[in-house]
N, C-alpha and C. Protein backbone atom coordinates (compact mmCIF):
# COMPACT_ATOMS: atom_id res chain seq x y z
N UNK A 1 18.11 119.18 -60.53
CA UNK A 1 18.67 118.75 -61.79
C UNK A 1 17.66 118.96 -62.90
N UNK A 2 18.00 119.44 -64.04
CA UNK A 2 17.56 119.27 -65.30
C UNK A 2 16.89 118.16 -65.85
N UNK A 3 16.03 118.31 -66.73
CA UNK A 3 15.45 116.36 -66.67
C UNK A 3 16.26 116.30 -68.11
N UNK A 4 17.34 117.03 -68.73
CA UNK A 4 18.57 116.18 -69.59
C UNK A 4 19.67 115.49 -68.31
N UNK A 5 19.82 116.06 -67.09
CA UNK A 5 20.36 115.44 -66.30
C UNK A 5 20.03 114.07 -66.02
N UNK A 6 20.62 113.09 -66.04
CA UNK A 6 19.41 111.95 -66.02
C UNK A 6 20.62 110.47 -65.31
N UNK A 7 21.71 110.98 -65.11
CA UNK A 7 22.43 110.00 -65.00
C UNK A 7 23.35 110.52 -63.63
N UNK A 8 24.15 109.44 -62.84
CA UNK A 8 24.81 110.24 -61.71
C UNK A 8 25.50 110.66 -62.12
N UNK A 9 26.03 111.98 -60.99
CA UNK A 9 27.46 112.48 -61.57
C UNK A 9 28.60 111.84 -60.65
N UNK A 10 29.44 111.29 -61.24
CA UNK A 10 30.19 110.63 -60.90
C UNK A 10 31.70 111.27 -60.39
N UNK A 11 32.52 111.03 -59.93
CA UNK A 11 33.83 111.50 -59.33
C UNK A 11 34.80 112.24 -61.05
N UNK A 12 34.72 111.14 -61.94
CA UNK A 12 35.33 111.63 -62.84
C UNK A 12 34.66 112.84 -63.70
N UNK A 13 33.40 112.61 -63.58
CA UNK A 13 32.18 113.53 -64.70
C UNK A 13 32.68 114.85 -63.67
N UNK A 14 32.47 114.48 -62.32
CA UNK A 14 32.47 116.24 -62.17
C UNK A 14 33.87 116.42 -62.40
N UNK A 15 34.67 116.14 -61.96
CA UNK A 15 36.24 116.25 -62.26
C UNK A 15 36.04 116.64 -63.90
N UNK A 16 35.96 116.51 -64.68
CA UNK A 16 35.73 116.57 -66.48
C UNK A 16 35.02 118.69 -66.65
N UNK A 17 33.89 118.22 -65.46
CA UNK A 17 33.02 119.23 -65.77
C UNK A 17 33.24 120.45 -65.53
N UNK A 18 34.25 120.30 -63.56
CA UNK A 18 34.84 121.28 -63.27
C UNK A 18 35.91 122.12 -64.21
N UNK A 19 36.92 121.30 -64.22
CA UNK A 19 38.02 121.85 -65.24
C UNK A 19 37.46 122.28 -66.26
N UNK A 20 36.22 121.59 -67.04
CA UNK A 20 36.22 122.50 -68.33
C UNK A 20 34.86 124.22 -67.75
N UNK A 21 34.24 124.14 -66.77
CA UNK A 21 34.39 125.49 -66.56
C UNK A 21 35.06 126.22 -65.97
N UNK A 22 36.15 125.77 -65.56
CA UNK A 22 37.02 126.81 -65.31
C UNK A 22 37.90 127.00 -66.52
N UNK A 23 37.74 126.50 -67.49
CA UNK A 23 38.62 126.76 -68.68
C UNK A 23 37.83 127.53 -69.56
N UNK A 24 36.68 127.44 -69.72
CA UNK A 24 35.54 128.44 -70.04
C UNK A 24 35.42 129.77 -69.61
N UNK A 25 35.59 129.61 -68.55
CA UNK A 25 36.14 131.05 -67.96
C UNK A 25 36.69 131.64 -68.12
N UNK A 26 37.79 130.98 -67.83
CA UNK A 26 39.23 131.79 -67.82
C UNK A 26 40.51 131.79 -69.21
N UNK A 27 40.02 130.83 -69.74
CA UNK A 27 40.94 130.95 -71.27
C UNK A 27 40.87 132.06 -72.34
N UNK A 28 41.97 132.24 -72.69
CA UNK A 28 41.88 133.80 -73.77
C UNK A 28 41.21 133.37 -74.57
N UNK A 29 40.53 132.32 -74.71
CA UNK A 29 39.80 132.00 -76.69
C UNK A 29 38.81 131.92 -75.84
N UNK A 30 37.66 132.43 -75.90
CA UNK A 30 36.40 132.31 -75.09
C UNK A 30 35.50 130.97 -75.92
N UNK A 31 36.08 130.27 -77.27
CA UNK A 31 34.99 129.67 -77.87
C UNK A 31 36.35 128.28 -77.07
N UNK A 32 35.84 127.66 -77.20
CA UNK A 32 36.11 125.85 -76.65
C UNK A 32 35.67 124.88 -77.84
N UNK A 33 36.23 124.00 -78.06
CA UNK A 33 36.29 122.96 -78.89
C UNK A 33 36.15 121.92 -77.55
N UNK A 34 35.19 120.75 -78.14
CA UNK A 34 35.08 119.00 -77.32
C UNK A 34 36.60 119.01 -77.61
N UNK A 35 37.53 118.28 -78.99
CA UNK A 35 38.22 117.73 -79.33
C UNK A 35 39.56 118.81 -77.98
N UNK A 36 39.61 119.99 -78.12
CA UNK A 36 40.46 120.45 -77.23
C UNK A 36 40.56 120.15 -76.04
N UNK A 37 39.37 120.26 -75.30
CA UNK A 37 38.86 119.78 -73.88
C UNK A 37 39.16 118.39 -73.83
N UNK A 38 38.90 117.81 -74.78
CA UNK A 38 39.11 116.45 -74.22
C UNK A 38 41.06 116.16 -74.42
N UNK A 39 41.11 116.77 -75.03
CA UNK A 39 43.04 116.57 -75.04
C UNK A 39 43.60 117.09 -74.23
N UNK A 40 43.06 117.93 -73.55
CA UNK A 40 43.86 119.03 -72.37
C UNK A 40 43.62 117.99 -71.55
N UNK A 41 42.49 117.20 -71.18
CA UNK A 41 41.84 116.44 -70.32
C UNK A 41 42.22 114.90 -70.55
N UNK A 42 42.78 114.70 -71.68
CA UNK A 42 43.13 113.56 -71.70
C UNK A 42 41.73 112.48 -71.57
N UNK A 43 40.44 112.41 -72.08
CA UNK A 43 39.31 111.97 -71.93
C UNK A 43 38.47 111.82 -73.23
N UNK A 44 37.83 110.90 -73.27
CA UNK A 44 37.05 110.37 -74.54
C UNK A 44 36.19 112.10 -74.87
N UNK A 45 36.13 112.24 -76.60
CA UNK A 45 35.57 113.06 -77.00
C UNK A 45 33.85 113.13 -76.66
N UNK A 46 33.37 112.15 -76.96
CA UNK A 46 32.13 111.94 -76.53
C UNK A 46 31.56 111.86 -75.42
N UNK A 47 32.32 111.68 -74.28
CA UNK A 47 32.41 111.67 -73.08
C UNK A 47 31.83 114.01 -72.72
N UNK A 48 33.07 114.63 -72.75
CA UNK A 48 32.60 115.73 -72.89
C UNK A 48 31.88 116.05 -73.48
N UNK A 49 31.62 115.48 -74.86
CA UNK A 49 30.17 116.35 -75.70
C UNK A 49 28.92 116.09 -74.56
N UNK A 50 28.91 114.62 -74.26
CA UNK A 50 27.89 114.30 -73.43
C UNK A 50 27.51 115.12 -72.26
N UNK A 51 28.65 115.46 -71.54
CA UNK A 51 28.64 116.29 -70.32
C UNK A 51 28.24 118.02 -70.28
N UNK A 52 28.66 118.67 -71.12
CA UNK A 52 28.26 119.50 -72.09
C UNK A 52 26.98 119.89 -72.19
N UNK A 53 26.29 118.76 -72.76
CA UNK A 53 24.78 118.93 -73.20
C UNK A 53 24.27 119.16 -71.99
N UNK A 54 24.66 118.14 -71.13
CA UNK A 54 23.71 118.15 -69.94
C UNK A 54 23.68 119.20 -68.86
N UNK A 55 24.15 120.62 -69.25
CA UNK A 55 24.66 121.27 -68.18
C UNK A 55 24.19 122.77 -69.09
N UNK A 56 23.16 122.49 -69.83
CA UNK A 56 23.22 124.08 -70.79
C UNK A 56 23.44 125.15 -69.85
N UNK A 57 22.55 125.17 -68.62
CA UNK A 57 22.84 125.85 -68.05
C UNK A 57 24.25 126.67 -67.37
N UNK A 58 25.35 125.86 -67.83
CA UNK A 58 26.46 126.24 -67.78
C UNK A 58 27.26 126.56 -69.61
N UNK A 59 26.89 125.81 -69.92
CA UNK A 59 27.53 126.00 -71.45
C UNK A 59 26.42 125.94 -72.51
N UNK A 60 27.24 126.95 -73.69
CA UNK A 60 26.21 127.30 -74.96
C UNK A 60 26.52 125.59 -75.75
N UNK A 61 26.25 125.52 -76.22
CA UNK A 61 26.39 124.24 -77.06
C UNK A 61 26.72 124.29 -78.48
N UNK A 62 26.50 125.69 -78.90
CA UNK A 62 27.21 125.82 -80.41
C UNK A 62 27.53 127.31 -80.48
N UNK A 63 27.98 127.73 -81.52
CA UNK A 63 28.50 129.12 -82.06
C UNK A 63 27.95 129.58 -83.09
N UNK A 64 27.17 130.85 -82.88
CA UNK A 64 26.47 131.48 -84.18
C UNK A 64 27.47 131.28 -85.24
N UNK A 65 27.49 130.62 -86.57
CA UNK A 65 28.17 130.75 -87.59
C UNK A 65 29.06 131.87 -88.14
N UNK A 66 28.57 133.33 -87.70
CA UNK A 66 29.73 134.16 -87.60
C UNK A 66 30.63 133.98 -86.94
N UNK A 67 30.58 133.89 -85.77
CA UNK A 67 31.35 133.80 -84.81
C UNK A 67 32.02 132.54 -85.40
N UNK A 68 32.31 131.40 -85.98
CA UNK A 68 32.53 130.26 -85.66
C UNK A 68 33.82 130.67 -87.45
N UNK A 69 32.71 131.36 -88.02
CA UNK A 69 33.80 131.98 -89.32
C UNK A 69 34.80 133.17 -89.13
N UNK A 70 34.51 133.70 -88.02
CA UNK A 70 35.44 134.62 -87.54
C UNK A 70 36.52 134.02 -86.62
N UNK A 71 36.14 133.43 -85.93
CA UNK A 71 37.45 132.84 -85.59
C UNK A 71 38.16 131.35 -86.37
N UNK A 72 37.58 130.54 -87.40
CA UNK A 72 38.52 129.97 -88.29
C UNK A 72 39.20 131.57 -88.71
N UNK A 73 39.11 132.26 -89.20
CA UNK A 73 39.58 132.94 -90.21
C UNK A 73 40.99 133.99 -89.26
N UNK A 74 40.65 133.53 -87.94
CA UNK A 74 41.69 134.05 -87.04
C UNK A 74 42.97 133.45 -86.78
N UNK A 75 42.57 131.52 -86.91
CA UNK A 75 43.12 130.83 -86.87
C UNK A 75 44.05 130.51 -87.70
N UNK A 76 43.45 131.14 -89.19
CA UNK A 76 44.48 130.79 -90.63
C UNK A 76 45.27 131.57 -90.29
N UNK A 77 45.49 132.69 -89.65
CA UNK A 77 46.40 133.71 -89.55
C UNK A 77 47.70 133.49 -88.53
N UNK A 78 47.15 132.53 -87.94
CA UNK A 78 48.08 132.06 -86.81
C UNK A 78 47.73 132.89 -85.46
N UNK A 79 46.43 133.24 -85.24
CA UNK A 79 45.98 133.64 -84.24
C UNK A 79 44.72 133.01 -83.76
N UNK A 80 44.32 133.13 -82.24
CA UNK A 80 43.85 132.65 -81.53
C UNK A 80 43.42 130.95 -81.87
N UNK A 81 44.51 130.22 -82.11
CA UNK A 81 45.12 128.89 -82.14
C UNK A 81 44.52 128.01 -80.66
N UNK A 82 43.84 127.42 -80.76
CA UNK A 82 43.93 126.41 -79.60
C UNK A 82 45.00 125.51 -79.30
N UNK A 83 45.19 125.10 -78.69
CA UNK A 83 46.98 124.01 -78.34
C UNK A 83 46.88 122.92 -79.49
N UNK A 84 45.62 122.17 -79.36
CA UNK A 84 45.22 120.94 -80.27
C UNK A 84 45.78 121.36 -81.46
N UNK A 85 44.89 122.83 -81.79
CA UNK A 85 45.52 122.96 -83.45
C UNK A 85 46.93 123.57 -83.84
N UNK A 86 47.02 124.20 -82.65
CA UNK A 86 48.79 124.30 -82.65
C UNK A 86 50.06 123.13 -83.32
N UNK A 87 49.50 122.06 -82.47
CA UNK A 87 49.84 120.73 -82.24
C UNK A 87 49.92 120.20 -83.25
N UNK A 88 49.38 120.59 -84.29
CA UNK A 88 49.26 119.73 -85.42
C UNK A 88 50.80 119.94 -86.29
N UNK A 89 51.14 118.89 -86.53
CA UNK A 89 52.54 119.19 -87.21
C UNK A 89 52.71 119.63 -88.64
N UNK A 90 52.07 119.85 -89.93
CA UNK A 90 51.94 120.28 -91.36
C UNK A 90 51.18 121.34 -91.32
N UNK A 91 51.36 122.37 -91.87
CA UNK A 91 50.34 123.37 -91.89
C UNK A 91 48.86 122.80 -92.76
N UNK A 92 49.37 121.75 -93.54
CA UNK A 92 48.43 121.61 -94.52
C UNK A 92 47.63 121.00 -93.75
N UNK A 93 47.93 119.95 -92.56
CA UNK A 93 46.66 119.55 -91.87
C UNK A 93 46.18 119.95 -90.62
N UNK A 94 46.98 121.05 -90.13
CA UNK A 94 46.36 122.28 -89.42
C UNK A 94 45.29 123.37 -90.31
N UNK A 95 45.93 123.52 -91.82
CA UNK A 95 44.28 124.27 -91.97
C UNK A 95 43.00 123.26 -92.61
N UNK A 96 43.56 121.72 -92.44
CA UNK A 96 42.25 120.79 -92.67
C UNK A 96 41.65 120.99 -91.87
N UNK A 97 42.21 120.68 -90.62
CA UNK A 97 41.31 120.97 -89.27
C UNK A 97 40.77 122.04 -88.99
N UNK A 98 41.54 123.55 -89.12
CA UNK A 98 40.65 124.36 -88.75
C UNK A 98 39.48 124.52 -89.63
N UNK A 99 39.26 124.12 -91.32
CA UNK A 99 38.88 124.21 -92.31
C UNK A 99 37.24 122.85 -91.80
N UNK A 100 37.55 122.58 -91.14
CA UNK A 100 36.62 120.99 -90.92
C UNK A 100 35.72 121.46 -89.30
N UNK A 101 36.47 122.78 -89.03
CA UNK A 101 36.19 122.82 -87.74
C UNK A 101 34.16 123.57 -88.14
N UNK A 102 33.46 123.39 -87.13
CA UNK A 102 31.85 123.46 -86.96
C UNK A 102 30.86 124.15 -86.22
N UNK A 103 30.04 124.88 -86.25
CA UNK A 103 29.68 125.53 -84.98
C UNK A 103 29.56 124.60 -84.03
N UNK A 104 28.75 123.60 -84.41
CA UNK A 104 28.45 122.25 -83.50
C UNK A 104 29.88 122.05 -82.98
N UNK A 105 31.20 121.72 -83.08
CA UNK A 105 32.33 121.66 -82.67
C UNK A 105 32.60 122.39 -81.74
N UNK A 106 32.23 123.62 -81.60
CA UNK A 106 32.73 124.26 -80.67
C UNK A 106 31.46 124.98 -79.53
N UNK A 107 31.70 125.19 -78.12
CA UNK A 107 30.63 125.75 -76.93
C UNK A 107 31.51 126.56 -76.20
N UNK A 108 30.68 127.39 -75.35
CA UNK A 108 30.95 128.54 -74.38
C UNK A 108 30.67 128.56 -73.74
N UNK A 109 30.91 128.51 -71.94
CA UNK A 109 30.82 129.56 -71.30
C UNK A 109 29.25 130.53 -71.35
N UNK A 110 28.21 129.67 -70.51
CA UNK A 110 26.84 130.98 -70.68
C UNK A 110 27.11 132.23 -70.88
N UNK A 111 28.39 132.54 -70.42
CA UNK A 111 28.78 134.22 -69.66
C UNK A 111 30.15 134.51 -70.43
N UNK A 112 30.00 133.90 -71.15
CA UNK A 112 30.58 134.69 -72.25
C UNK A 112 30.56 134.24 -73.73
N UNK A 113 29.57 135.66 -74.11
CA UNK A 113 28.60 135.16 -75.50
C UNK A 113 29.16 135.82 -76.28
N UNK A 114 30.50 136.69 -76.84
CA UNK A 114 31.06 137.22 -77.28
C UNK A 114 32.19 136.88 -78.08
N UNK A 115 32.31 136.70 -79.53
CA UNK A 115 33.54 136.16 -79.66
C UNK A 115 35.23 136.81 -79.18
N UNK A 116 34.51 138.05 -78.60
CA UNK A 116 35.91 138.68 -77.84
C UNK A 116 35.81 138.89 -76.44
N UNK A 117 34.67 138.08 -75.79
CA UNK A 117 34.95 138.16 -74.34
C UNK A 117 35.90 137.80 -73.41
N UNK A 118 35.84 138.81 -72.45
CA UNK A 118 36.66 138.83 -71.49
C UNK A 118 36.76 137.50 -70.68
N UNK A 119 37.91 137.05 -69.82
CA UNK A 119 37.42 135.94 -68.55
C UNK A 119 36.20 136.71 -67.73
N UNK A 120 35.61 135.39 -67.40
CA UNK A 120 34.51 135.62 -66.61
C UNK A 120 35.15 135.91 -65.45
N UNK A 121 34.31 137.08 -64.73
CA UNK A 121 34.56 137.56 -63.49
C UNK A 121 34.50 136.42 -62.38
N UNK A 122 35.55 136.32 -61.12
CA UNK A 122 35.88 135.47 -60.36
C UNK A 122 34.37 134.81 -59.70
N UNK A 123 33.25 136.22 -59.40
CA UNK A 123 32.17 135.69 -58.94
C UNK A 123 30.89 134.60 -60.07
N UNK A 124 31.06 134.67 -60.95
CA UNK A 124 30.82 133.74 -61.96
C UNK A 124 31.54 132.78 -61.73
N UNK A 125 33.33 132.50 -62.00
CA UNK A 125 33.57 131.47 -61.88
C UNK A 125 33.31 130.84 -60.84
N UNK A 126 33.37 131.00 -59.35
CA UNK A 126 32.52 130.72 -58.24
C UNK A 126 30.97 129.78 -58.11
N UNK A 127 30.28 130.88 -58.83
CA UNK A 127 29.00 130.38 -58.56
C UNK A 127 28.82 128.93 -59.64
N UNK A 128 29.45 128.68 -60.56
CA UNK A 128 29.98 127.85 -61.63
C UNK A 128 30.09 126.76 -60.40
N UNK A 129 31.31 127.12 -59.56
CA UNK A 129 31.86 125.81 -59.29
C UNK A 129 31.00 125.65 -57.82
N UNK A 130 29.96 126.45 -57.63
CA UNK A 130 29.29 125.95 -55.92
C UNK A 130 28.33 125.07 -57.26
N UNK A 131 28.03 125.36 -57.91
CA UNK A 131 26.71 124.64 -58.68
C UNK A 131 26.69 123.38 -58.89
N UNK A 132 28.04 122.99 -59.50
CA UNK A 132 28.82 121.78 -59.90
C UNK A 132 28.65 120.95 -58.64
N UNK A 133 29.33 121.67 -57.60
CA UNK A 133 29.33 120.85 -56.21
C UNK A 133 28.19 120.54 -56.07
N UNK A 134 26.91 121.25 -55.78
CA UNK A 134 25.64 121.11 -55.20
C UNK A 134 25.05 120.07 -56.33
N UNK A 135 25.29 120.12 -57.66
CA UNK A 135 24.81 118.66 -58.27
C UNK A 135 25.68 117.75 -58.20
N UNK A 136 26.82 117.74 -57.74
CA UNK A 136 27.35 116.61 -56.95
C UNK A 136 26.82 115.79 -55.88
N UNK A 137 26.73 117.29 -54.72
CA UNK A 137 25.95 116.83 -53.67
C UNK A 137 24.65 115.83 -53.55
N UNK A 138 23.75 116.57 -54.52
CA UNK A 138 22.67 115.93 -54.79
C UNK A 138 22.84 114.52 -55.33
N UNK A 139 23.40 114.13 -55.99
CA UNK A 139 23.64 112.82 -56.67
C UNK A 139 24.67 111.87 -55.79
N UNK A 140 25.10 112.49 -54.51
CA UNK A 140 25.71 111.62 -53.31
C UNK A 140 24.53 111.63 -52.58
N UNK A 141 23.16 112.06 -52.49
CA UNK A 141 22.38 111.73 -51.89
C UNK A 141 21.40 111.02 -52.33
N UNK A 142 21.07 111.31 -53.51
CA UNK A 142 20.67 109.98 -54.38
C UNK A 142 21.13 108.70 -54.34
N UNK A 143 22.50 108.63 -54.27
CA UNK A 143 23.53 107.60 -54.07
C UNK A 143 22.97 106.96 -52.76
N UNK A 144 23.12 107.56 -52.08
CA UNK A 144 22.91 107.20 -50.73
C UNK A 144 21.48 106.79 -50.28
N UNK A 145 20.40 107.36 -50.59
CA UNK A 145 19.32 106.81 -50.45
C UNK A 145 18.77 105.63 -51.22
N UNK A 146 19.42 105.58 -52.94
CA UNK A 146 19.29 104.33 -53.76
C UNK A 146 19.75 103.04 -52.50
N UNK A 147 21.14 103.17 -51.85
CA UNK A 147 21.69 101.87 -51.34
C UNK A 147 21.09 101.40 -49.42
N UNK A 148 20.32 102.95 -49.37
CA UNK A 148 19.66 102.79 -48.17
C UNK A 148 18.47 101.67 -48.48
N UNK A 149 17.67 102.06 -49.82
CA UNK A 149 16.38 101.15 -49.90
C UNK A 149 16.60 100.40 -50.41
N UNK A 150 18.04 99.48 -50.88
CA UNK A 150 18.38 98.10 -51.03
C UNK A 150 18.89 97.65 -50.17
N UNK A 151 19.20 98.30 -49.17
CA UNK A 151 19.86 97.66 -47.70
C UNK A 151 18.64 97.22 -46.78
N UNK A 152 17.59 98.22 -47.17
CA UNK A 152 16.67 97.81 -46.74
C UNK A 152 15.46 96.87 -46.97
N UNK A 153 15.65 96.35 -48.61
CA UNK A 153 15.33 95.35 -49.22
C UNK A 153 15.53 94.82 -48.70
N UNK A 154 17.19 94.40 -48.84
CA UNK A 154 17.83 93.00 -48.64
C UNK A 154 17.66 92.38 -47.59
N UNK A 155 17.53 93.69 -46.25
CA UNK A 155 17.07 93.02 -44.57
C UNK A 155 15.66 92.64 -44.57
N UNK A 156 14.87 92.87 -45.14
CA UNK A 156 13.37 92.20 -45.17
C UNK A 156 13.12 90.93 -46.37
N UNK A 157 14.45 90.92 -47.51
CA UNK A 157 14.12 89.30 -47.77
C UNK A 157 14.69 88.65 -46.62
N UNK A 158 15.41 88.73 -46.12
CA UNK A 158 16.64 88.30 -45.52
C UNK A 158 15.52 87.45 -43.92
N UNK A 159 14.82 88.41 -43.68
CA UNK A 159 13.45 88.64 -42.43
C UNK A 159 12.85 87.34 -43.52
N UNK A 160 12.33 87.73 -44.18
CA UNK A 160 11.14 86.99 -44.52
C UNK A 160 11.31 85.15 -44.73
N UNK A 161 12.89 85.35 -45.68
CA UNK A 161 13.47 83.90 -45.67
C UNK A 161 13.60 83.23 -44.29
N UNK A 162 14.08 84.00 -43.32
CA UNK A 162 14.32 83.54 -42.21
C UNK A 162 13.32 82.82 -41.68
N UNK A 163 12.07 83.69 -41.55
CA UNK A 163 10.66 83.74 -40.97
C UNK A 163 10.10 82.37 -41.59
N UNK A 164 10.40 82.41 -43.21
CA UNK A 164 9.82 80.83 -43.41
C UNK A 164 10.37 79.93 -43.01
N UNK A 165 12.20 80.20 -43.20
CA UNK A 165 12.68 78.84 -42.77
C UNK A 165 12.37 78.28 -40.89
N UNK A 166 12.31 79.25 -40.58
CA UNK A 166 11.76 78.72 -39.17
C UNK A 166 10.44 78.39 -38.92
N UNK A 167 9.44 78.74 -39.81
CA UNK A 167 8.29 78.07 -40.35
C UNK A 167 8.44 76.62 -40.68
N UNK A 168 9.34 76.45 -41.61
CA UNK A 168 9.53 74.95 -42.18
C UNK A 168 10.26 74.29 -41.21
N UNK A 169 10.87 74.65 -40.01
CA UNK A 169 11.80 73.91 -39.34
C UNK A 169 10.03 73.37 -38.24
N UNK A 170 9.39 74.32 -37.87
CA UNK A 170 8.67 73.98 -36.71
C UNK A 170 7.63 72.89 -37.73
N UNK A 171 7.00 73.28 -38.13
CA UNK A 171 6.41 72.58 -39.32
C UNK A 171 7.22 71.09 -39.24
N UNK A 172 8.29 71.03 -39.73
CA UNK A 172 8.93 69.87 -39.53
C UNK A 172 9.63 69.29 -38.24
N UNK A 173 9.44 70.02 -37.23
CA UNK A 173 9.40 69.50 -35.91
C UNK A 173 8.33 68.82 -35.60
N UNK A 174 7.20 68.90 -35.81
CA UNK A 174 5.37 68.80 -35.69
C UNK A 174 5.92 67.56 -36.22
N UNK A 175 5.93 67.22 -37.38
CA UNK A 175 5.68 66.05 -38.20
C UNK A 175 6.28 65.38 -37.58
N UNK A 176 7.55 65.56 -36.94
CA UNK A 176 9.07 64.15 -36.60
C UNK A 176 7.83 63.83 -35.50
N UNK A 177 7.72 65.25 -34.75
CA UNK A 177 7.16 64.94 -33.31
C UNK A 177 5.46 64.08 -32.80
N UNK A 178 4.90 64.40 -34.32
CA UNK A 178 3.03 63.60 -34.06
C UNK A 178 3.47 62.21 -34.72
N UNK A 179 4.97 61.92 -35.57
CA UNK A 179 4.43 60.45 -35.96
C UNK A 179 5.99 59.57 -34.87
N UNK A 180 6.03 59.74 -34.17
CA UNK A 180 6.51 59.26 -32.42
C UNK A 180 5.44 58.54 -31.06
């Protein structure tokens, strides 16, 4: 892991993480919006930005400003539309939004740095998703060794309380038993 990696990955995070590289991949708009991802996904916006960051190695994190003015300017046209901004019901606040939209707003796909790239080839998307798994993996073994060395805490207070209280019992056997 990355030392921005810093937190587990959890059942839902990779679930979040997977889907959005495979949507990185494979979607005709190669640039991605949080606000999209998280509506396709149904999931807090900040939630993905967060997940995002922590994974550069899988995703760019912003859009050279050309790129980011070339495709608003695709968008006024009624082309390469994301669903979100589709969605919007007035044109007037479909071109607020695209008009509001940011490089910071939008990430890619490492492997595809192009504002007209292709889907990433199947063996990319692949190695994408063994990666995901294997920092899964890793963080079920983290998991697992965190609750091993509190299991193993807990059996040596557990020892030690014992150890006194049978201390204090003999201890207080002595006493009943020398004043008899």
């Amino acid at each position: 892991m990355t030392a921005k990696q810093t937190h587990l990955l959890n059942l839902e995070d990779y679930r979040i993480l997977v889907a959005t590289w495979i949507m990185s991949c494979n979607d005709q708009i190669p640039m991605m919006t949080y606000k999209g991802i998280a509506k396709r996904l149904d999931v807090n916006e900040q939630k993905v930005i967060s997940l995002i960051k922590e994974y550069p190695e899988l995703f760019r994190q912003r859009t050279p400003n050309s790129i980011t003015q070339f495709w608003k300017d695709q968008m006024k046209t009624g082309n390469l539309l994301p669903a979100w901004i589709r969605d919007i019901d007035t044109n007037i606040e479909r071109e607020k939004a695209i008009q509001e939209l940011t490089s910071d707003d939008i990430f890619r796909s490492q492997f595809r740095t192009k504002r007209d790239s292709p889907a990433s080839e199947m063996e990319i998307l692949k190695w994408g998703l063994e990666y995901l798994k294997s920092m899964r993996d890793i963080n079920n073994d983290q998991l697992k060794e965190r609750r091993d060395v509190r299991n193993q805490a807990t059996t040596l207070i557990i020892t030690a309380i014992s150890s006194f209280l049978g201390l204090l019992i003999s201890i207080a056997s002595l006493v009943v038993n020398s004043g008899k």
